[in-house]
N, C-alpha and C. Protein backbone atom coordinates (compact mmCIF):
# COMPACT_ATOMS: atom_id res chain seq x y z
N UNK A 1 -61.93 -9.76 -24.79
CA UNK A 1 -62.27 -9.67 -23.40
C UNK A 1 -63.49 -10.56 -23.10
N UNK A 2 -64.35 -10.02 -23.95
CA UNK A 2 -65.49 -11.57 -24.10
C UNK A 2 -65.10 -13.01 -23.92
N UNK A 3 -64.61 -13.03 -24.55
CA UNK A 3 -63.86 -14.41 -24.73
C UNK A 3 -63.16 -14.94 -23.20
N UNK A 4 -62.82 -14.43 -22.43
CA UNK A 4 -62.01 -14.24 -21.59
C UNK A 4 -62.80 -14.61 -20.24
N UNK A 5 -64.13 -13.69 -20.28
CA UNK A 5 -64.92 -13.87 -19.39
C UNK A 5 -65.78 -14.95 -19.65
N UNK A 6 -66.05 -15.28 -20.65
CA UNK A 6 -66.43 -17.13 -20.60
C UNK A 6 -65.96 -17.86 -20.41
N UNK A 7 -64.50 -17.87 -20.55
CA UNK A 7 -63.87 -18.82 -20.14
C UNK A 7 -63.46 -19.28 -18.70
N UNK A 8 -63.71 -17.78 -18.12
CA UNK A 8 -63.53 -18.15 -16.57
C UNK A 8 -64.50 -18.51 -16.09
N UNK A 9 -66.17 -18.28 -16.90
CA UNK A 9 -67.55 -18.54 -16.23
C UNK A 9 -67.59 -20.64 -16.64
N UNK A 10 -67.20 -20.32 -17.72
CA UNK A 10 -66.93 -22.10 -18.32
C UNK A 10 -66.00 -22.72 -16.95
N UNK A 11 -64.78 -22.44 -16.56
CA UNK A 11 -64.44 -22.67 -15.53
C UNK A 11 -64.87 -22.67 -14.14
N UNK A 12 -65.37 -21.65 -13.67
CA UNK A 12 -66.30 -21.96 -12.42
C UNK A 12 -67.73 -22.97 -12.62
N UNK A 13 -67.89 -23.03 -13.56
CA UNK A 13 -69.07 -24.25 -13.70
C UNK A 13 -68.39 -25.44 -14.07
N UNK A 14 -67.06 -25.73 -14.54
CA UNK A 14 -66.84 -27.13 -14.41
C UNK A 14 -66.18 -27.53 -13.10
N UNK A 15 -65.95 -26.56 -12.15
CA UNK A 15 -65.24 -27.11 -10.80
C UNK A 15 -66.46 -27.85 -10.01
N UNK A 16 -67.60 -26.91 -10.57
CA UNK A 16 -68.90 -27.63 -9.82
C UNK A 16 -69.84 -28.09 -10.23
N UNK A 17 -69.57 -28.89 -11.79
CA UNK A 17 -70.07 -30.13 -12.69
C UNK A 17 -69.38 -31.06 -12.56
N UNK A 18 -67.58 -31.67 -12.51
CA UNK A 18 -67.44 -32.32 -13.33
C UNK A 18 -67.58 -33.52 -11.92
N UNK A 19 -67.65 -34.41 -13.10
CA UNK A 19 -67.63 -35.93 -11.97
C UNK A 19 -66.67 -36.77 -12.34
N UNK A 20 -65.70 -36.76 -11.10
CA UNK A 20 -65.02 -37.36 -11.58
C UNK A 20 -64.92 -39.19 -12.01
N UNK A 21 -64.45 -39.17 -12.91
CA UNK A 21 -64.11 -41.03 -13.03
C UNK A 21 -65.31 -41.34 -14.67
N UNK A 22 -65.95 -40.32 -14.64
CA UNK A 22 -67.58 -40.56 -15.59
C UNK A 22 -66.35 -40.68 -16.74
N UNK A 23 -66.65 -41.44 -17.68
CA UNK A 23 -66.40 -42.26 -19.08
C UNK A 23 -65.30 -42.97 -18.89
N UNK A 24 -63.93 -43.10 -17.76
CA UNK A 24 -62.96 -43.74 -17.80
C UNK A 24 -63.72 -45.44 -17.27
N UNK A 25 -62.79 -45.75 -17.63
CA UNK A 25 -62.99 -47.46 -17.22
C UNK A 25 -62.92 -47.95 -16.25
N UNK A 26 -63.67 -48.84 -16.03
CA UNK A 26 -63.32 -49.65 -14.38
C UNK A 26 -61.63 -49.61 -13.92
N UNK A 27 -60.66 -50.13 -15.46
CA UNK A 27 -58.87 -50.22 -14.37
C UNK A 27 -58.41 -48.47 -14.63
N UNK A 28 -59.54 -47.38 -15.03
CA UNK A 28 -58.61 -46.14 -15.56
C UNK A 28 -58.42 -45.77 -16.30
N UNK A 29 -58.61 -47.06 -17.67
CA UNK A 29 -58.16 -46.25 -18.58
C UNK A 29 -58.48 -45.75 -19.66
N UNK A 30 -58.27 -44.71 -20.44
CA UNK A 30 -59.12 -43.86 -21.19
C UNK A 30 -59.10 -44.46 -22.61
N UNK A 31 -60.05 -43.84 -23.29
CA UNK A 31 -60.80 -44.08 -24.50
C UNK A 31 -59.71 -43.86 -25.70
N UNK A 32 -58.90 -44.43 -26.31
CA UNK A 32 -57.96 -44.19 -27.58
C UNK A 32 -58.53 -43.48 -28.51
N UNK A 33 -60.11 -43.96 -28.58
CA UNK A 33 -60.70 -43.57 -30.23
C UNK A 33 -61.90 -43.62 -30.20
N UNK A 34 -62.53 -42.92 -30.51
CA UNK A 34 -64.06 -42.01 -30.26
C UNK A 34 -64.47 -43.64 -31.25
N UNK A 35 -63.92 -43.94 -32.07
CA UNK A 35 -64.79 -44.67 -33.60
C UNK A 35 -65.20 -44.03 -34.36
N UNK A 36 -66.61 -43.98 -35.13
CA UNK A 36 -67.04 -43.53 -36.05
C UNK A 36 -68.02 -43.61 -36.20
N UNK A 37 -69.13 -43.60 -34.66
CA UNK A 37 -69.78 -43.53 -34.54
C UNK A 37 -70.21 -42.05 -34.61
N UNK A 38 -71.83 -41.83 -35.05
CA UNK A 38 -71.89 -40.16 -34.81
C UNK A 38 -71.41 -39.87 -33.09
N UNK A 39 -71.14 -38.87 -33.01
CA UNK A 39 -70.31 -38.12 -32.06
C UNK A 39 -71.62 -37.32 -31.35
N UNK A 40 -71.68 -37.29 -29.61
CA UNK A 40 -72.57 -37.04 -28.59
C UNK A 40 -71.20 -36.33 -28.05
N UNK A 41 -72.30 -35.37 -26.97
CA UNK A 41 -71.33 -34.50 -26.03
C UNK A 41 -71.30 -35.75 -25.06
N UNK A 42 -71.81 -36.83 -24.79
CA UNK A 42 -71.63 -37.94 -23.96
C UNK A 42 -70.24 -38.85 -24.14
N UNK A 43 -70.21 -38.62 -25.68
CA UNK A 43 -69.31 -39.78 -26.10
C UNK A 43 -67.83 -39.11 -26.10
N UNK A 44 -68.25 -38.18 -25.86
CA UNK A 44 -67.03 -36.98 -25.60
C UNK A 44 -66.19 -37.48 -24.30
N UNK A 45 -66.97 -37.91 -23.68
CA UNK A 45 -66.44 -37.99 -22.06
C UNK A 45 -65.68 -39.43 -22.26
N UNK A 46 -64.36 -39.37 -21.28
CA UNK A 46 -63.48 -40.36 -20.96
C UNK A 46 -62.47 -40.71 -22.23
N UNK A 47 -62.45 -39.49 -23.28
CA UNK A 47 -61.51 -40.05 -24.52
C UNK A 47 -60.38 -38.83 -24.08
N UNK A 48 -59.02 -39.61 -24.38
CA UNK A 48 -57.89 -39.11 -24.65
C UNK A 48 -57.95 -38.11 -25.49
N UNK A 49 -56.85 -36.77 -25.21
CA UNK A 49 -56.71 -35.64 -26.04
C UNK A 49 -56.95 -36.14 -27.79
N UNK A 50 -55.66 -37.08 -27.61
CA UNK A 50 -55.74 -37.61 -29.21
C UNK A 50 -56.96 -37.57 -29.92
N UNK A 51 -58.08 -38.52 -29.14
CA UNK A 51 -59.13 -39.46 -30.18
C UNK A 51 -59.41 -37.73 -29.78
N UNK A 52 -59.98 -36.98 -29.53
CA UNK A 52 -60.55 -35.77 -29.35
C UNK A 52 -60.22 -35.13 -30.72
N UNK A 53 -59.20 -34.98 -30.52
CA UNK A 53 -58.36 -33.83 -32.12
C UNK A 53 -58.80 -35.02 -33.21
N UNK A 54 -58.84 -36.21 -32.98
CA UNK A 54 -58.70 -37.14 -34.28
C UNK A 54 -60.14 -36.65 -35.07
N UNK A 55 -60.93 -36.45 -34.61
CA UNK A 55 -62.87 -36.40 -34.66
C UNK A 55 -62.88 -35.02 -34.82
N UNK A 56 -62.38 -33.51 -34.11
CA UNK A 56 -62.89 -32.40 -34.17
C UNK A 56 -61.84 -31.70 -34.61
N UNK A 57 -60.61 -32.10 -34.72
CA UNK A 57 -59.19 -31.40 -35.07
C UNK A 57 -59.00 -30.25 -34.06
N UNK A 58 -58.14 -29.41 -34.38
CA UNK A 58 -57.48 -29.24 -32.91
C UNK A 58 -58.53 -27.63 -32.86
N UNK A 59 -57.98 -27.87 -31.16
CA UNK A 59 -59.06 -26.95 -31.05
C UNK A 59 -58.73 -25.22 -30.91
N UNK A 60 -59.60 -24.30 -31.20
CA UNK A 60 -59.50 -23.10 -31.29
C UNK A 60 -58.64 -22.27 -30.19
N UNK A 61 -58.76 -23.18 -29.47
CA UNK A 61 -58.36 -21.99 -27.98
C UNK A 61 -57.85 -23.57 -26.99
N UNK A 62 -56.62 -23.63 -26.63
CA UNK A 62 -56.34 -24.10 -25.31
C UNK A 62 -55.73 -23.65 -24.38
N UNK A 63 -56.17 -24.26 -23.14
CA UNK A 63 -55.03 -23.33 -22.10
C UNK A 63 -54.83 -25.08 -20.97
N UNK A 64 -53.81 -24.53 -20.94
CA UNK A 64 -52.65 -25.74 -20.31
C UNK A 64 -52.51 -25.26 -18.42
N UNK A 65 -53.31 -26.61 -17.39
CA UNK A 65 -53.51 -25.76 -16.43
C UNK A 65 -52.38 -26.86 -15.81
N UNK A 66 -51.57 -27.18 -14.25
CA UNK A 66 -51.49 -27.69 -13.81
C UNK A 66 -52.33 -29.71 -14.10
N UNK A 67 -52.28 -30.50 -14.15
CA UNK A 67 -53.12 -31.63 -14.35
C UNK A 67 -54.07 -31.50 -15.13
N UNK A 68 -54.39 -30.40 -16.01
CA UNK A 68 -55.82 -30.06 -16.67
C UNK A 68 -55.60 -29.14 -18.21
N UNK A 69 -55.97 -30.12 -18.69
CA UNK A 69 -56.16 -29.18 -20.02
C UNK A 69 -57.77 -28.34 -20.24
N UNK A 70 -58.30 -27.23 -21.17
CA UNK A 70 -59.82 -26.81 -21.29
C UNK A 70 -59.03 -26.80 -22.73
N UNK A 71 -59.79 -26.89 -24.04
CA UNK A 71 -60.00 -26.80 -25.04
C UNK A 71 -60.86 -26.36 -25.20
N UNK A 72 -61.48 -25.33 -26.17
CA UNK A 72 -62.26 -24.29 -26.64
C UNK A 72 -62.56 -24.90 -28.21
N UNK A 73 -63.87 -24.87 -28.71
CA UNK A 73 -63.85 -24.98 -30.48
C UNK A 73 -65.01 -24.41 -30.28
N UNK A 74 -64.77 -23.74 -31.90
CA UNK A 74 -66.02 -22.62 -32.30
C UNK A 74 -67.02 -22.93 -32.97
N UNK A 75 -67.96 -22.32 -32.41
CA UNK A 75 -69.30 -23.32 -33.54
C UNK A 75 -70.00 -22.38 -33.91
N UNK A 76 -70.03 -21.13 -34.47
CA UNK A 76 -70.86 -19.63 -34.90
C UNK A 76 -71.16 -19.34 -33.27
N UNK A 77 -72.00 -19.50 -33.36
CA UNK A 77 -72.98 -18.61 -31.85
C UNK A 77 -72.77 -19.20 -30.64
N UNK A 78 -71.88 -20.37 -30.87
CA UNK A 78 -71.58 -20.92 -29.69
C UNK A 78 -70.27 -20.86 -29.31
N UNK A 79 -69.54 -21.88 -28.15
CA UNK A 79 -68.25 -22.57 -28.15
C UNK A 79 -68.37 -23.70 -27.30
N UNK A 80 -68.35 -24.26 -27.61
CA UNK A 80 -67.98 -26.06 -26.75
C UNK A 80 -66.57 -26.11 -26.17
N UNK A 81 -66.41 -26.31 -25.06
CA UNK A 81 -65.77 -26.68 -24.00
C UNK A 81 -65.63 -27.93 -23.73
N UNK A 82 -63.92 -28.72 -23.78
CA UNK A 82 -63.91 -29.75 -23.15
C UNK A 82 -62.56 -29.81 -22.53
N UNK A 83 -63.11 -30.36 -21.25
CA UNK A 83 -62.24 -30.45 -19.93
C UNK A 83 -61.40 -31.51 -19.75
N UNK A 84 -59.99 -31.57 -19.82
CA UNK A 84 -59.27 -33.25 -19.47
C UNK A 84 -58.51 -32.63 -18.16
N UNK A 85 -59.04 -33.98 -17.46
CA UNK A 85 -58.06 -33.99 -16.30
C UNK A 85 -57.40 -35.34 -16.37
N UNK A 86 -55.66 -34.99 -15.25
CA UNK A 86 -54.94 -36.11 -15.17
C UNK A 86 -56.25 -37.39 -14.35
N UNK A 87 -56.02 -38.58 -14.69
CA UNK A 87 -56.26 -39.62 -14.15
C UNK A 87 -55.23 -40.50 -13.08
N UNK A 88 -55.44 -40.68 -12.43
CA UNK A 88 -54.58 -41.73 -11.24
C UNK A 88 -53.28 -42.12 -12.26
N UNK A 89 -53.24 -42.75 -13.26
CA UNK A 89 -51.84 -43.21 -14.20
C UNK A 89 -51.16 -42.05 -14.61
N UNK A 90 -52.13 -40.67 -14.40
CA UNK A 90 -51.09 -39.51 -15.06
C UNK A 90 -51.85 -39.13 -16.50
N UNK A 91 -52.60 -40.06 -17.15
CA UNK A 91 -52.80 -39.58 -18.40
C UNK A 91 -54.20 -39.15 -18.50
N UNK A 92 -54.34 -37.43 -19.26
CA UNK A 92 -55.45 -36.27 -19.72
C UNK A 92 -56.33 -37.61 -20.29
N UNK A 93 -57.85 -37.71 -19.38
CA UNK A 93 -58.58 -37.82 -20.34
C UNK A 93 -59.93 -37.10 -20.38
N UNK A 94 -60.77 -36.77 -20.72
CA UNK A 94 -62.47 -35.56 -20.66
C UNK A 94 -62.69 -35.92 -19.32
N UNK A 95 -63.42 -35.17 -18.59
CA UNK A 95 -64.20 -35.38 -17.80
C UNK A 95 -65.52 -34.45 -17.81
N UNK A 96 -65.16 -33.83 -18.82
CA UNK A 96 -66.67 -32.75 -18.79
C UNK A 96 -66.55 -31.86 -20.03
N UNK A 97 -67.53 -31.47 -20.62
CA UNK A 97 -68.17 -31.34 -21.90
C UNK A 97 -69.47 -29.79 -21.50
N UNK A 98 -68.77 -28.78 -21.80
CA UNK A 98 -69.82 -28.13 -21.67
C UNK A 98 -69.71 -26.96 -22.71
N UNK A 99 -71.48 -25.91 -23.06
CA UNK A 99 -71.12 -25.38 -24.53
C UNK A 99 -71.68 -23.79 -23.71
N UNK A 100 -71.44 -23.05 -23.83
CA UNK A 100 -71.57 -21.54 -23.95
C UNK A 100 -72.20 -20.76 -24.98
N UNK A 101 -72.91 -19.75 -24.74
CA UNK A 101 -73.87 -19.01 -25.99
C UNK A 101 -72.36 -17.92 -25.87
N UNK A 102 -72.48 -16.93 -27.39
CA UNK A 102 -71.09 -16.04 -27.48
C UNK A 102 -71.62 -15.02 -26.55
N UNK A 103 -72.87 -14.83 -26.36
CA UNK A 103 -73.06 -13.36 -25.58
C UNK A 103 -73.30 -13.67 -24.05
N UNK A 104 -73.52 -15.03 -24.07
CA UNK A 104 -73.32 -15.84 -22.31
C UNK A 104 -74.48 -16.32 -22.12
N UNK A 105 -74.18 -17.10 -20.90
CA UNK A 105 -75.22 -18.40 -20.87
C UNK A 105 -74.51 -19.43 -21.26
N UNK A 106 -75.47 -20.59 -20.89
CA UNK A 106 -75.67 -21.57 -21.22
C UNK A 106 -76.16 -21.97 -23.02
N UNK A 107 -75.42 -23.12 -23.14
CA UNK A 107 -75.93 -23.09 -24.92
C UNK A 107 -76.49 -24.73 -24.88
N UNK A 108 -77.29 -25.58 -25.87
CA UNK A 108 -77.24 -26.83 -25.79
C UNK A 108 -75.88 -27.09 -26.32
N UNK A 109 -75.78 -28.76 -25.63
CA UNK A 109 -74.34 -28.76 -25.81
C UNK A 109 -74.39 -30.15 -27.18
N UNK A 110 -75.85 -30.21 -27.32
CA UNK A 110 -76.03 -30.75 -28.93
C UNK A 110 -75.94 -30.32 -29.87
N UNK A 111 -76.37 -29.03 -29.44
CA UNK A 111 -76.73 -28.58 -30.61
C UNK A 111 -75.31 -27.68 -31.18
N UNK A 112 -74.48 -27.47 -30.13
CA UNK A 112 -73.25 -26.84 -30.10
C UNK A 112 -72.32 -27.63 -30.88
N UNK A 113 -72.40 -28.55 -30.86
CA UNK A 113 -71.59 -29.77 -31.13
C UNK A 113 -71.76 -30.17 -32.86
N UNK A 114 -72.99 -30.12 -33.38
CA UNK A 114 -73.56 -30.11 -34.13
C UNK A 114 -72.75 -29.18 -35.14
N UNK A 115 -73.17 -28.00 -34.44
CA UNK A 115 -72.31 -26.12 -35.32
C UNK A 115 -71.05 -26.73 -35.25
N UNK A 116 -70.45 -27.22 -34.42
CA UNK A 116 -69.00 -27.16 -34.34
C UNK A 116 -68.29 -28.55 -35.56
N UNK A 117 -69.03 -29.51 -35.44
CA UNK A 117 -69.15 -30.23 -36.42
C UNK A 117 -69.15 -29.44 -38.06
N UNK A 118 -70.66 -28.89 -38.24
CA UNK A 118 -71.12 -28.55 -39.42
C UNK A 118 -69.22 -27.43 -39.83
N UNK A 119 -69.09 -26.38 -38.66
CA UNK A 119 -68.20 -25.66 -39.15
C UNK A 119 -67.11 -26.18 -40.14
N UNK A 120 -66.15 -27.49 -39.28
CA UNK A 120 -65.37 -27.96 -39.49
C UNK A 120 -64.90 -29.46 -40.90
N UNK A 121 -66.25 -29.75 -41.04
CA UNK A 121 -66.68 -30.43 -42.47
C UNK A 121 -66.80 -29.13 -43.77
N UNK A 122 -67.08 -27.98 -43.34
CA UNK A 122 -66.89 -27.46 -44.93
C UNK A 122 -65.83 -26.57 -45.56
N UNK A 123 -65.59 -27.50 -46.32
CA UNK A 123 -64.62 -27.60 -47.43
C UNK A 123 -63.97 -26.10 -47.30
N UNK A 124 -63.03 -25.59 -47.38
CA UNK A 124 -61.99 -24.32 -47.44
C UNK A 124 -61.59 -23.99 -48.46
N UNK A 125 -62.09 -22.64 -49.35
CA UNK A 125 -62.00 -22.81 -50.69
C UNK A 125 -60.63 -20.87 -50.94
């Protein structure tokens, strides 16, 4: 139920964060591949679902809206949130990047990113 109610509070704060057009390109079009560069909640913005899963693998929680995907990944005390909407060509790419504390609030979304990282690098024994 927790879970549930962040996600709708994560949702009413990206209807009235996100901006649209921020990381896509001047003709539209979105980011294939993050690289291999270290990874920012900045660099997050304007990449395709793909390069997304390619860098953080898939994520914990999605929900499939009309034109909009939210992806959920877990980072201990946190969860990072990232938002794709359709673009003018039709194709999901970020438009917004935001991280949640588990008991609510606001979380850094570096430092979220970071946990969610650290989680997902260690080894599964």
């Amino acid at each position: 139920m927790r879970h549930l109610l962040l996600l709708g509070l994560a949702l009413g704060l990206a209807a009235c964060e996100t901006a649209p057009g921020k990381g896509i390109d001047a003709r539209g079009g979105i980011m294939a591949s993050l690289g291999t560069a270290p990874l920012t909640p900045a660099s997050l913005l304007g990449a395709a679902p793909g390069a997304i899963s390619a860098r953080l693998g898939e994520p914990d929680f999605r929900r499939a809206e009309p034109h909009a995907e939210i992806w959920q990944y877990a980072g201990g005390d946190c969860s990072l949130f990232v938002y794709f909407y359709e673009t003018d060509g039709g194709a999901l790419g970020s438009r917004h990047v935001d991280a949640r504390k588990m008991e609510g609030g606001p979380a850094s979304k570096d430092a979220c990113l970071a946990a969610v990282l650290a989680k997902r690098n260690v080894p599964m024994s």
